[in-house]
Structure formats: C-alpha cells, structure tokens
N, C-alpha and C. Protein backbone atom coordinates (compact mmCIF):
# COMPACT_ATOMS: atom_id res chain seq x y z
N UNK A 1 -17.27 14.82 14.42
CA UNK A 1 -18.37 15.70 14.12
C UNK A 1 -19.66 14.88 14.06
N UNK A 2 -20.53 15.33 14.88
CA UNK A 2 -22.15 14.78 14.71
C UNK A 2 -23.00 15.40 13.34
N UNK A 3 -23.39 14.45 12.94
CA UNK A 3 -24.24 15.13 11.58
C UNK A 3 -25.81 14.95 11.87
N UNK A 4 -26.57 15.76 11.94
CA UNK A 4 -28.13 15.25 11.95
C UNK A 4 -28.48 15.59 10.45
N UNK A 5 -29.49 14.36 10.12
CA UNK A 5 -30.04 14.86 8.97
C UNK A 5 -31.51 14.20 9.52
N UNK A 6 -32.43 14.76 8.56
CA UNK A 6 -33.65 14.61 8.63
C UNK A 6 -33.51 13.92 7.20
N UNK A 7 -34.42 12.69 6.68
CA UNK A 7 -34.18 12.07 5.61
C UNK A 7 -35.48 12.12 5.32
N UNK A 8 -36.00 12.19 4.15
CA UNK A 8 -37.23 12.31 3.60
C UNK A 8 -37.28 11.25 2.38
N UNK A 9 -37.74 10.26 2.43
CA UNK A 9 -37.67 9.50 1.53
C UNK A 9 -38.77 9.40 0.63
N UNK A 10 -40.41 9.79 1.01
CA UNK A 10 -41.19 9.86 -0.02
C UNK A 10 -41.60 11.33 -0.62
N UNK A 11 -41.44 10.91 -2.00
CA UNK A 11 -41.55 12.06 -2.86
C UNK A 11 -42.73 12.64 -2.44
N UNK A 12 -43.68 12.20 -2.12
CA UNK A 12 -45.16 12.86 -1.54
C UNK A 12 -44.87 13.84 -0.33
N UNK A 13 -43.82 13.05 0.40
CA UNK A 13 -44.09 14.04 1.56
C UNK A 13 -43.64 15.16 1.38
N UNK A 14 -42.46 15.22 0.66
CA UNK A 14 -41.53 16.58 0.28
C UNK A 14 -42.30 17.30 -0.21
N UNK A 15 -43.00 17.14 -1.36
CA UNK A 15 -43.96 17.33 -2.33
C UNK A 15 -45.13 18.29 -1.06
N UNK A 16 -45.60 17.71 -0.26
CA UNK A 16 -46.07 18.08 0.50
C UNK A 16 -46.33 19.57 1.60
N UNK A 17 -44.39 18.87 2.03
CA UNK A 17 -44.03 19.95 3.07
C UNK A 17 -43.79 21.18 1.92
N UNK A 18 -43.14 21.45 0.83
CA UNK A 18 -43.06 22.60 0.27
C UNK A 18 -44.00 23.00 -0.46
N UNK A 19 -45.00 22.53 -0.56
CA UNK A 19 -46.37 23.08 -0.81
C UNK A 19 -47.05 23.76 0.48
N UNK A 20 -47.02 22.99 1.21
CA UNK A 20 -47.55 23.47 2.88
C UNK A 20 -46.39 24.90 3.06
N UNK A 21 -45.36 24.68 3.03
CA UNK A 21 -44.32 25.69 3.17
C UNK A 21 -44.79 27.25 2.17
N UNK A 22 -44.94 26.69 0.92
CA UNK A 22 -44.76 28.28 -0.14
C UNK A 22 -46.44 28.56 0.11
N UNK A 23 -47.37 27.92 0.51
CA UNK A 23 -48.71 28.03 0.50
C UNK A 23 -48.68 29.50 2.14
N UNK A 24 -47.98 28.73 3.10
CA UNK A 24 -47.52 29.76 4.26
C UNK A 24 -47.22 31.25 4.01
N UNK A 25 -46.12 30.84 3.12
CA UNK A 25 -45.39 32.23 3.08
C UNK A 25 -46.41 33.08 1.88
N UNK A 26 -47.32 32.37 1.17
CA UNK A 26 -47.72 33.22 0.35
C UNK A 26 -49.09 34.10 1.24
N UNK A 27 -49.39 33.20 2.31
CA UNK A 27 -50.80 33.86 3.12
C UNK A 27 -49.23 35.03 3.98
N UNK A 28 -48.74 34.79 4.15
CA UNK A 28 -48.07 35.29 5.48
C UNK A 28 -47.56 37.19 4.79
N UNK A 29 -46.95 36.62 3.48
CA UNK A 29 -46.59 37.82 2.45
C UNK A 29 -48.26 38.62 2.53
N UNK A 30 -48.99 38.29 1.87
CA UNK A 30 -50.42 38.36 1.16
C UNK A 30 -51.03 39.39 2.49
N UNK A 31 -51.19 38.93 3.98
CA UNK A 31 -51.37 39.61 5.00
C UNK A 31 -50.83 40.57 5.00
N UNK A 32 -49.20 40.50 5.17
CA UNK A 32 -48.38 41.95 5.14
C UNK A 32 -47.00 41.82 4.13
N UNK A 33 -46.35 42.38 3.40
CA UNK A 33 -45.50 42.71 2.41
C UNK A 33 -44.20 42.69 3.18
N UNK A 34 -44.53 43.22 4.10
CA UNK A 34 -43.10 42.94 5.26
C UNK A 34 -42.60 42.00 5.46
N UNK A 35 -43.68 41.07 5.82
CA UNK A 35 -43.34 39.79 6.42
C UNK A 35 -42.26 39.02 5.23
N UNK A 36 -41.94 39.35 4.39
CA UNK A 36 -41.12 38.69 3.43
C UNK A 36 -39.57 39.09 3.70
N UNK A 37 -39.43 39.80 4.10
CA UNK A 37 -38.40 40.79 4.19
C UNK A 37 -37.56 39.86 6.05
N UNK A 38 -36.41 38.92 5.81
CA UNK A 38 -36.08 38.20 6.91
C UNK A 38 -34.39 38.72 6.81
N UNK A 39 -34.09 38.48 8.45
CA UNK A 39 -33.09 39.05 8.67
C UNK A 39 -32.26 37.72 9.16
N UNK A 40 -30.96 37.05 8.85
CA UNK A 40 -30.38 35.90 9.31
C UNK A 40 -29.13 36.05 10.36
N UNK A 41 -28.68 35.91 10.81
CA UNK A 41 -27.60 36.32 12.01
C UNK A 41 -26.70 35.05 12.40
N UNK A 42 -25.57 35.10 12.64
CA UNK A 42 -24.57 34.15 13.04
C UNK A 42 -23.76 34.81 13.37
N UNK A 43 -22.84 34.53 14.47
CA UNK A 43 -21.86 34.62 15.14
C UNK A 43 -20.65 33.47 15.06
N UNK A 44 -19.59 34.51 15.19
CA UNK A 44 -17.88 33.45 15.60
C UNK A 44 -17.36 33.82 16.68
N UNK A 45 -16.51 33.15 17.22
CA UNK A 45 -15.59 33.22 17.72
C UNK A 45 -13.99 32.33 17.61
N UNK A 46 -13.05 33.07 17.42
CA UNK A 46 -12.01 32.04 16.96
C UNK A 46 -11.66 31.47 18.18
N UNK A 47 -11.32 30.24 17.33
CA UNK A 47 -10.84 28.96 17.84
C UNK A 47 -9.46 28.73 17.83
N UNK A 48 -8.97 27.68 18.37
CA UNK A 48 -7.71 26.70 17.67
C UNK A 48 -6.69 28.39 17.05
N UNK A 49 -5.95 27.45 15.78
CA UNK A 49 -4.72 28.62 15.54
C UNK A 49 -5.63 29.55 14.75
N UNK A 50 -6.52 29.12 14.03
CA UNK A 50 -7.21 30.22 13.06
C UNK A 50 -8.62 30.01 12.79
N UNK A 51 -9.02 28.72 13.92
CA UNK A 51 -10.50 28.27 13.01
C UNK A 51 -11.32 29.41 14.23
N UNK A 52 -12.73 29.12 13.74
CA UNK A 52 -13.98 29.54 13.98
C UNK A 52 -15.29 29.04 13.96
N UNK A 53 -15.52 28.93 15.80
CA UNK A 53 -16.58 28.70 16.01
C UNK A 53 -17.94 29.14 15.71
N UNK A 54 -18.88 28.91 14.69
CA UNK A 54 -19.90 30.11 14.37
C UNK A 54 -21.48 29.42 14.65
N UNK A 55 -21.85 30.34 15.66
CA UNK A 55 -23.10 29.76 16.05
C UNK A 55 -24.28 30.37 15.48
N UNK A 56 -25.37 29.84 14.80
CA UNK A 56 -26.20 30.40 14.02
C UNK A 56 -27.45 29.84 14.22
N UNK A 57 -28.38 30.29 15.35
CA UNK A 57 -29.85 29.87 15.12
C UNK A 57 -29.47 28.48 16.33
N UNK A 58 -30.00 27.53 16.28
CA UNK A 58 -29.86 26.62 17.74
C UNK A 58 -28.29 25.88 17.15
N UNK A 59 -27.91 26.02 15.95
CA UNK A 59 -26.84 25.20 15.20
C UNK A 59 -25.47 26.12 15.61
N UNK A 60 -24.44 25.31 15.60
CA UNK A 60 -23.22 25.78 16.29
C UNK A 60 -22.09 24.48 14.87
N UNK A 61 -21.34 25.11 14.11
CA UNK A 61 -20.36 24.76 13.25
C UNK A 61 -18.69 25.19 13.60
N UNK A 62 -17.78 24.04 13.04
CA UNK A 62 -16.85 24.92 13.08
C UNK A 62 -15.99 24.96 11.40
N UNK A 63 -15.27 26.09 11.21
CA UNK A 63 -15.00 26.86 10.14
C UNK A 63 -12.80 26.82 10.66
N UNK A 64 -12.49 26.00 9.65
CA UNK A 64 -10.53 25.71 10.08
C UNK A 64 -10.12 25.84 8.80
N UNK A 65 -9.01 26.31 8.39
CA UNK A 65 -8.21 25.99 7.33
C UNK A 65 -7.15 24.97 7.22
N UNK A 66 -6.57 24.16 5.83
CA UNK A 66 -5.86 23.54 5.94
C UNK A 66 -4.41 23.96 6.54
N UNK A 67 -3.68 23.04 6.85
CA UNK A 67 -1.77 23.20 7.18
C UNK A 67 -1.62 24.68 7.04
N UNK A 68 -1.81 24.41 5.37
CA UNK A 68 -1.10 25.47 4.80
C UNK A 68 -1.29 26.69 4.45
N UNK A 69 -2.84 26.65 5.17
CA UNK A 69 -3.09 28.42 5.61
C UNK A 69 -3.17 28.79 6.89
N UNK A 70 -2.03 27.59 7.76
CA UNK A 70 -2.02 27.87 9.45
C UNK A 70 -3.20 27.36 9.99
N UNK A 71 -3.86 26.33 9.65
CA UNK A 71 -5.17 25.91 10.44
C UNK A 71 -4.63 24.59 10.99
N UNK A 72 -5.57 24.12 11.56
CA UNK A 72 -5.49 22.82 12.13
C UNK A 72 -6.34 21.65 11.35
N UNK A 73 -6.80 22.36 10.37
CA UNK A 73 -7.79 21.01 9.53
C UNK A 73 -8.47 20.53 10.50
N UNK A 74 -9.24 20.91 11.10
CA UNK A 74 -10.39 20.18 11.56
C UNK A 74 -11.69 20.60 11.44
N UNK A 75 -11.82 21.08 10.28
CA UNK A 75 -13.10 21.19 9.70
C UNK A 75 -12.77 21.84 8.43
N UNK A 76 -14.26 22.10 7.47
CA UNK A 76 -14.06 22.64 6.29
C UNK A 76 -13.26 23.96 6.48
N UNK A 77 -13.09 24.25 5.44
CA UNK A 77 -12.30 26.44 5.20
C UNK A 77 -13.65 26.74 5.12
N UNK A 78 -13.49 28.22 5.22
CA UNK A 78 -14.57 29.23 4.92
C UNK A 78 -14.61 29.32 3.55
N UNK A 79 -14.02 28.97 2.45
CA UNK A 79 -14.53 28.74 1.19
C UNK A 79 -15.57 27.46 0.76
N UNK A 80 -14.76 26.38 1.66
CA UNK A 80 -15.52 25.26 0.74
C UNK A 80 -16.85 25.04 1.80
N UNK A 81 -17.15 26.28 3.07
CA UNK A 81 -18.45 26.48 3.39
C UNK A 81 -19.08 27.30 2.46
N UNK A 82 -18.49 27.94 1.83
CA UNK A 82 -19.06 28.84 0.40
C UNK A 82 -19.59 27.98 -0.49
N UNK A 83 -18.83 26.82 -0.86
CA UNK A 83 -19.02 25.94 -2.07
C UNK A 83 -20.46 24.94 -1.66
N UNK A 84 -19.76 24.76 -0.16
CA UNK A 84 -21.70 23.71 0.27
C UNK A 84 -22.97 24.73 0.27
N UNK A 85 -22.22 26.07 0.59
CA UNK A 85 -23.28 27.28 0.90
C UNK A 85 -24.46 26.98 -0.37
N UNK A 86 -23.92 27.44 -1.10
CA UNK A 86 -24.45 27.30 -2.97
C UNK A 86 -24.70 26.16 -3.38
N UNK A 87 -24.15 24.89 -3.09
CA UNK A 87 -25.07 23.13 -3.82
C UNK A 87 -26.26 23.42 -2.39
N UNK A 88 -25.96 23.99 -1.06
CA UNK A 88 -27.04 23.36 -0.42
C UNK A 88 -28.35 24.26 -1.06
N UNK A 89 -28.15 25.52 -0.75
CA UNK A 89 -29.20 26.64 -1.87
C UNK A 89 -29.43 26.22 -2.77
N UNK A 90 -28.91 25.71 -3.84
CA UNK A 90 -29.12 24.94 -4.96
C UNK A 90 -30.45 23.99 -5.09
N UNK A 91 -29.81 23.07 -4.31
CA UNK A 91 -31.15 21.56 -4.05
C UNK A 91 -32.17 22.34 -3.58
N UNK A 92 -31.75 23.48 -2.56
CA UNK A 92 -33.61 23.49 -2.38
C UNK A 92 -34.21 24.16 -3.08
N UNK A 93 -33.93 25.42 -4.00
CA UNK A 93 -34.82 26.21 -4.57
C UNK A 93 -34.66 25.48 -6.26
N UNK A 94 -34.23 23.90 -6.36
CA UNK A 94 -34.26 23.11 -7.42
C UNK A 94 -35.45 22.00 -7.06
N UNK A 95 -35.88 21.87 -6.15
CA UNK A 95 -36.69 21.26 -5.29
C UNK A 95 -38.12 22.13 -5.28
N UNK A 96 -37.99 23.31 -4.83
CA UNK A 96 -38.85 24.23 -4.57
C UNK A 96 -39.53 24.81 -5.90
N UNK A 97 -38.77 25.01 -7.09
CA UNK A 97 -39.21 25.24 -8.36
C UNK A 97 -39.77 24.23 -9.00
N UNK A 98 -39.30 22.84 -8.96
CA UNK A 98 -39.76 21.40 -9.45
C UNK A 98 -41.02 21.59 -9.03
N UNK A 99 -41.67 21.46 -8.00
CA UNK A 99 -42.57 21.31 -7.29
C UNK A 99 -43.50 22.29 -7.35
N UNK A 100 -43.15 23.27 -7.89
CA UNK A 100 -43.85 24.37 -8.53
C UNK A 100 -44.39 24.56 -10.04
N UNK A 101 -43.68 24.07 -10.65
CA UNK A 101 -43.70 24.00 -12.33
C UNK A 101 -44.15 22.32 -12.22
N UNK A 102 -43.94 21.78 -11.47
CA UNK A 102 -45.06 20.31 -12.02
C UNK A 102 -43.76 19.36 -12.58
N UNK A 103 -42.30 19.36 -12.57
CA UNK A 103 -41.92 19.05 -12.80
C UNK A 103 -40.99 18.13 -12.04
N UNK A 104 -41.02 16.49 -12.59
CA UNK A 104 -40.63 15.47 -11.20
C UNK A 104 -38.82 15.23 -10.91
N UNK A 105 -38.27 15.39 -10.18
CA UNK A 105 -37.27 15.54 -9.66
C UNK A 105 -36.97 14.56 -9.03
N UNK A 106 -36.61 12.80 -9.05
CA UNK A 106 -36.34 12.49 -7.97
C UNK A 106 -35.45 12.32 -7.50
N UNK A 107 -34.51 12.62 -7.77
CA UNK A 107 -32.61 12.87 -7.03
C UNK A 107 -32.27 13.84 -7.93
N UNK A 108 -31.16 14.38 -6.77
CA UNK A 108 -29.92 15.92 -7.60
C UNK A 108 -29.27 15.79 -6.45
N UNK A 109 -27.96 15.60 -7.33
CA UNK A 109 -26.72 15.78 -6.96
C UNK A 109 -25.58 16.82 -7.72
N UNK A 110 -25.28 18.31 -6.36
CA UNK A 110 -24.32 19.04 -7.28
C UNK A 110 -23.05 19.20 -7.12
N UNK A 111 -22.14 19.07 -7.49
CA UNK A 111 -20.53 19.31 -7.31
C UNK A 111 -20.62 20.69 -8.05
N UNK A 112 -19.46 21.14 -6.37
CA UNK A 112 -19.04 23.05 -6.87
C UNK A 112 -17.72 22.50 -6.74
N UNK A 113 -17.29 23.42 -8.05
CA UNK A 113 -15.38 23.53 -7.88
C UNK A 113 -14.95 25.42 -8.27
N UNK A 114 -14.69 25.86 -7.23
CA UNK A 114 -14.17 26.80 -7.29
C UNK A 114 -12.93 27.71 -7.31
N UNK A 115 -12.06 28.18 -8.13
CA UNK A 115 -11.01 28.54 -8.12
C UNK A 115 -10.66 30.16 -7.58
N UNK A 116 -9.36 29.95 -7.04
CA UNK A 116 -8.89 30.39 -5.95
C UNK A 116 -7.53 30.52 -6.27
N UNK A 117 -7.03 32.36 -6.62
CA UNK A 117 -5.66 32.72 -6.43
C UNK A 117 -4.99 33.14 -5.03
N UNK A 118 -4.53 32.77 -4.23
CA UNK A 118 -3.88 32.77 -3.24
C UNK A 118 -3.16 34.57 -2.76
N UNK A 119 -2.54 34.52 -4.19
CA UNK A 119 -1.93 36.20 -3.86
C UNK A 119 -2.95 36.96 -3.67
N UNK A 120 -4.23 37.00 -3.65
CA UNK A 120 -5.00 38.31 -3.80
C UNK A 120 -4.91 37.73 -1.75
N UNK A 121 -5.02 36.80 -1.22
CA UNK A 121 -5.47 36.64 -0.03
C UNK A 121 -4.08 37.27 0.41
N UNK A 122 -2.92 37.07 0.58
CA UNK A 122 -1.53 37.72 1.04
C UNK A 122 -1.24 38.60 0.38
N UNK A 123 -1.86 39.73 -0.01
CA UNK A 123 -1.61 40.79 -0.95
C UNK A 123 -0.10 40.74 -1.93
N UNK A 124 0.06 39.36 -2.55
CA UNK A 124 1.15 39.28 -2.92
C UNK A 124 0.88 40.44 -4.25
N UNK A 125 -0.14 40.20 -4.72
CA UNK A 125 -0.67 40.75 -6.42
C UNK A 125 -1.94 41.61 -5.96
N UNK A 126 -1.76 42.53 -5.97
CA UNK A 126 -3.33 43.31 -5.54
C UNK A 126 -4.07 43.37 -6.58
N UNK A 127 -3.71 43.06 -8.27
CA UNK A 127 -4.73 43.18 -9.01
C UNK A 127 -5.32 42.03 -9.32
N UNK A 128 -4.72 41.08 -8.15
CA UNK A 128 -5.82 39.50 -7.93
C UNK A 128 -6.76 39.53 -6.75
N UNK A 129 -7.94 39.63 -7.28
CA UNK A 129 -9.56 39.34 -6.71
C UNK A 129 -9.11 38.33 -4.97
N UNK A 130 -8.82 38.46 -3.84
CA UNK A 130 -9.26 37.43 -2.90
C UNK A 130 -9.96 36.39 -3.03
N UNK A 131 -10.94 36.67 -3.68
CA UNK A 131 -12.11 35.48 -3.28
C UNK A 131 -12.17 34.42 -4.97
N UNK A 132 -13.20 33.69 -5.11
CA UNK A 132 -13.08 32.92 -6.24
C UNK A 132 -12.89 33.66 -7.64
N UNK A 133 -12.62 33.19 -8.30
CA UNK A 133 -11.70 33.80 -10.12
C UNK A 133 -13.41 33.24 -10.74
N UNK A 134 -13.54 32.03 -10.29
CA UNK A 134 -14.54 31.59 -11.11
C UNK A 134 -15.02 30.05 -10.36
N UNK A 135 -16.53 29.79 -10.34
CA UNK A 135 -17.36 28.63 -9.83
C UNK A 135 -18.03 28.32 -10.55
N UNK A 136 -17.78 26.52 -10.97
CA UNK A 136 -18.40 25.94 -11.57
C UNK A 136 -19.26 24.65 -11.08
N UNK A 137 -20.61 24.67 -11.44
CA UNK A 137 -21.40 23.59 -10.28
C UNK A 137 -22.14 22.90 -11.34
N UNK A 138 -22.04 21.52 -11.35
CA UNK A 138 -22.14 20.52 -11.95
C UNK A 138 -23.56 20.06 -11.45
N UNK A 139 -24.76 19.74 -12.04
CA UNK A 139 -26.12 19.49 -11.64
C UNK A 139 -26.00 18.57 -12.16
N UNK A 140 -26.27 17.34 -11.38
CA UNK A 140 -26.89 15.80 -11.62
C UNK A 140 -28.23 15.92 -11.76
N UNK A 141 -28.67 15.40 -12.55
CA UNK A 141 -30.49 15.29 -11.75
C UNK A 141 -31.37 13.96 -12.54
N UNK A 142 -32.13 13.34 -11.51
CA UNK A 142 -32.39 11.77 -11.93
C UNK A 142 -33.68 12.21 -12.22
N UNK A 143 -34.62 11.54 -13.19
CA UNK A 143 -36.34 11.35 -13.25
C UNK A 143 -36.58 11.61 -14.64
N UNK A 144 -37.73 12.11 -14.64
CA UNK A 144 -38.44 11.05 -16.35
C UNK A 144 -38.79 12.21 -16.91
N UNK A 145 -38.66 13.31 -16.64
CA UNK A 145 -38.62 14.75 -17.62
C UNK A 145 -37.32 14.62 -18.46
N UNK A 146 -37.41 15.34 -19.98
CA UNK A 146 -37.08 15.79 -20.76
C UNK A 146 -35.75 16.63 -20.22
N UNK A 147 -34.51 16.56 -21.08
CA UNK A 147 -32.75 17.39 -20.95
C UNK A 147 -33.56 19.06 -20.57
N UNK A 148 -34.69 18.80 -21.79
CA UNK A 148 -35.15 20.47 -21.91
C UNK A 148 -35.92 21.29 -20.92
N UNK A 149 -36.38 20.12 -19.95
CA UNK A 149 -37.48 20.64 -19.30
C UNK A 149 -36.58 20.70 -17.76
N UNK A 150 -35.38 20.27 -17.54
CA UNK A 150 -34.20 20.02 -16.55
C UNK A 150 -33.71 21.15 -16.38
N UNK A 151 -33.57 21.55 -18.14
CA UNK A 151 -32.28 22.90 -18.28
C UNK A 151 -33.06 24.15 -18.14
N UNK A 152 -34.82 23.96 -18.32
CA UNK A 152 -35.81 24.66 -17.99
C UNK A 152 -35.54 25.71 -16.34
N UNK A 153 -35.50 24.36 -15.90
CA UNK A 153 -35.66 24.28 -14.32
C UNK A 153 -34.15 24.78 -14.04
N UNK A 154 -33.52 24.37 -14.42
CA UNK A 154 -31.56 25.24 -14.06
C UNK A 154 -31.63 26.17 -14.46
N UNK A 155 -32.14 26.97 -15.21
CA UNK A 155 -32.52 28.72 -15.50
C UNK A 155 -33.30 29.18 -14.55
N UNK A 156 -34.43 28.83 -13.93
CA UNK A 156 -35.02 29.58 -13.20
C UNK A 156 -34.55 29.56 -12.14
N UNK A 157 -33.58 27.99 -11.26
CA UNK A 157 -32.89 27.98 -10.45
C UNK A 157 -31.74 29.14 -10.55
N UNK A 158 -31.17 28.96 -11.32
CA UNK A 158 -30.01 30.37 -11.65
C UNK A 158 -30.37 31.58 -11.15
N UNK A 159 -31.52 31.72 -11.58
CA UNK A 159 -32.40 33.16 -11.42
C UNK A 159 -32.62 33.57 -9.68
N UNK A 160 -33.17 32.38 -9.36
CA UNK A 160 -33.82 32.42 -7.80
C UNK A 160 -32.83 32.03 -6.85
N UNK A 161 -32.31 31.29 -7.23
CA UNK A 161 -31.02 30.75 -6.08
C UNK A 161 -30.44 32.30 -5.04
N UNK A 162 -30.71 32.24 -3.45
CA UNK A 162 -30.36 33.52 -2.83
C UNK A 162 -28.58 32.99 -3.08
N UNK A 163 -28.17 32.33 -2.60
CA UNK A 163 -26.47 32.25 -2.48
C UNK A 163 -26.03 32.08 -3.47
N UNK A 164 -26.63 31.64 -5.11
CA UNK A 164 -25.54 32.48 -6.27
C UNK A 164 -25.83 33.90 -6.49
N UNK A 165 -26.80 34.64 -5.76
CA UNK A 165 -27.36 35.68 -6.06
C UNK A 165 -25.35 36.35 -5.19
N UNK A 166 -25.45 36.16 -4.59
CA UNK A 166 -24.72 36.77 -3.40
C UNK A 166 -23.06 36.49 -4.34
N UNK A 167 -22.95 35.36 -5.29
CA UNK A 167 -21.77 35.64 -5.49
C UNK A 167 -21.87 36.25 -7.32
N UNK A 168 -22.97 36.64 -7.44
CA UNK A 168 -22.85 36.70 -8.88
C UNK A 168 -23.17 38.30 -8.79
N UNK A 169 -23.32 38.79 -7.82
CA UNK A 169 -23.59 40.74 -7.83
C UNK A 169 -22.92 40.96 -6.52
N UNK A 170 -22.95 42.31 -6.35
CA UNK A 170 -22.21 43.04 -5.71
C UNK A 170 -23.21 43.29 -4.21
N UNK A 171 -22.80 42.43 -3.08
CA UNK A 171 -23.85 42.93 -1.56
C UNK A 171 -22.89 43.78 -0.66
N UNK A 172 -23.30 44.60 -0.20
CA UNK A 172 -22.76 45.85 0.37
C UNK A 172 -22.66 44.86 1.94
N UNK A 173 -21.36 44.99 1.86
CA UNK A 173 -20.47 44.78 3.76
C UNK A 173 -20.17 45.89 4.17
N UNK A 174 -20.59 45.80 5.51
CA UNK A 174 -19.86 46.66 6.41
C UNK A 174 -19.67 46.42 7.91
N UNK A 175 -18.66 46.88 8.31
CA UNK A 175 -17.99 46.33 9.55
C UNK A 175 -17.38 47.39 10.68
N UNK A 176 -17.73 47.19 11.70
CA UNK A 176 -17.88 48.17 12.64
C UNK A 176 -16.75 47.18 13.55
N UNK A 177 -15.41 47.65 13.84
CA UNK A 177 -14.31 47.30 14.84
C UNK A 177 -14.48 47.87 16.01
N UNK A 178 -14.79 47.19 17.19
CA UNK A 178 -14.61 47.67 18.56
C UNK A 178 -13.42 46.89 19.46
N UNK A 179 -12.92 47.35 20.23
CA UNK A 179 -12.00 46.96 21.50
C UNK A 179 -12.84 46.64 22.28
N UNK A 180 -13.09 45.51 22.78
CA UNK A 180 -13.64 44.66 24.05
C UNK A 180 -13.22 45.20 25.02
C-alpha cells in the first residue's frame, strides 16, 4: 500500500491554513446559507473473497476482513475504517477548535477501541446490536495549556466532531437494490 501524507511541521503554517480555511467558508456561508450544506459520495466494488474497492473523490482504498470473517486480510475491515473514520475527524476539528479558542495544541494522538458482538452480524442473537456495543477513544494531547483548558477543548470537540455525530444519533439509510 502507498501512503501519501502531506506533513506540516510548523505550527504557523497549520495555524495559518485553518484560519485561511474557516475565514473561506465563513465568506462563502455569509454570501449564501446553502453553500454550507455539502454532499460526499464514494463508491465500491467488491473485490477478492469479500473485500472492497471504494473510490472516493481522486482517492481509491481498499476495505478486507480478517480469515475469520472470510477475507483475505489485505487491508483494514470496514470497522476499524470506522475507528480511523472518528481519530481522523477527531484531530481535525481538535485542531480546528484549538485554533479557534486560542488554544496551543502541539501534538494529539488518539486510540479508538471499539467493541463488537459478532452474533448480531450472523443473526445468531437478534437482540444483539450489529455494529459497536460501545467506543472508547483515548486523547493524547502535548503543549503548555492547562488539564482544564484540554478537557475544555474535548467537549466542544465532542460536540462538533461530524463522525461521532454519526455514531452517537440515529442517520437515516436508505438503499435502493437494482439488477445490473
């Protein structure tokens, strides 16, 4: 697997680009009310015994389960893309609020561990949930603010974060089956 990252090493510049960034969206909102309102799209196609190719925007991932849910392990599950889903949402709107409230941030690191009953996925137990029982995400965070002014900033993150939003309320799916 190829990884690109873009590395940003001075706090100024970050500091920068998401000022330049929320300064955008606030003229862009401010013009029209619409303009806030974005629509995201990705596509799959399966792969291998069970994985999935999902192409999203110029980026193309793939999505496998281990052995022992018939995958080939060659890439993450569709859960523990759930679990990066939420630390990656995390850092930025922990980033994006820092930088807003005046408050200095210079490393965060989060570990998600999420638990997972199996029977709700093989309808062994139908009055077990499929998806996680419960997620717990561990916030590192390095710099010279105050426990209080950290745990400040992890509340409003809580609040704003779009992908715990998505697992902490109820978003309406729906799915339309066609024959090719």
């Amino acid at each position: 697997m190829t990884e690109t990252t873009v590395t940003i090493d001075d706090a100024a510049q970050r500091s920068a680009r998401l000022g330049e960034a929320g300064a955008a969206w606030a003229k862009r909102i401010g013009a029209n009310p619409d303009n806030a309102n974005l629509t995201y799209t990705a596509a799959g196609v399966g792969v291998g015994s069970v994985a999935t190719r999902i192409s999203a925007g110029k980026h193309q991932f793939l999505v496998d389960e281990p052995a022992a849910l018939a995958g080939d392990d060659a890439a993450a599950s569709p859960v523990e893309f759930a679990l990066g889903a939420i630390i990656a949402c995390q850092v930025v709107v922990y980033r994006l609020y820092a930088e807003q409230l005046g408050i200095q941030l210079d490393d965060i690191t989060i570990k998600a561990e999420g638990d997972l009953d199996v029977r709700g996925l093989f309808g062994i137990d139908e009055s077990i949930r499929p998806g996680f029982s419960d997620i717990r995400l561990a916030v590192s965070i390095t710099g010279p603010e105050s426990q209080e002014r950290y745990e400040e900033l992890g509340r409003i993150v809580e609040a704003r974060c779009p992908v715990q939003d998505l697992f902490s309320n109820t978003t309406p799916v729906s799915a339309v089956v066609t024959k090719a």
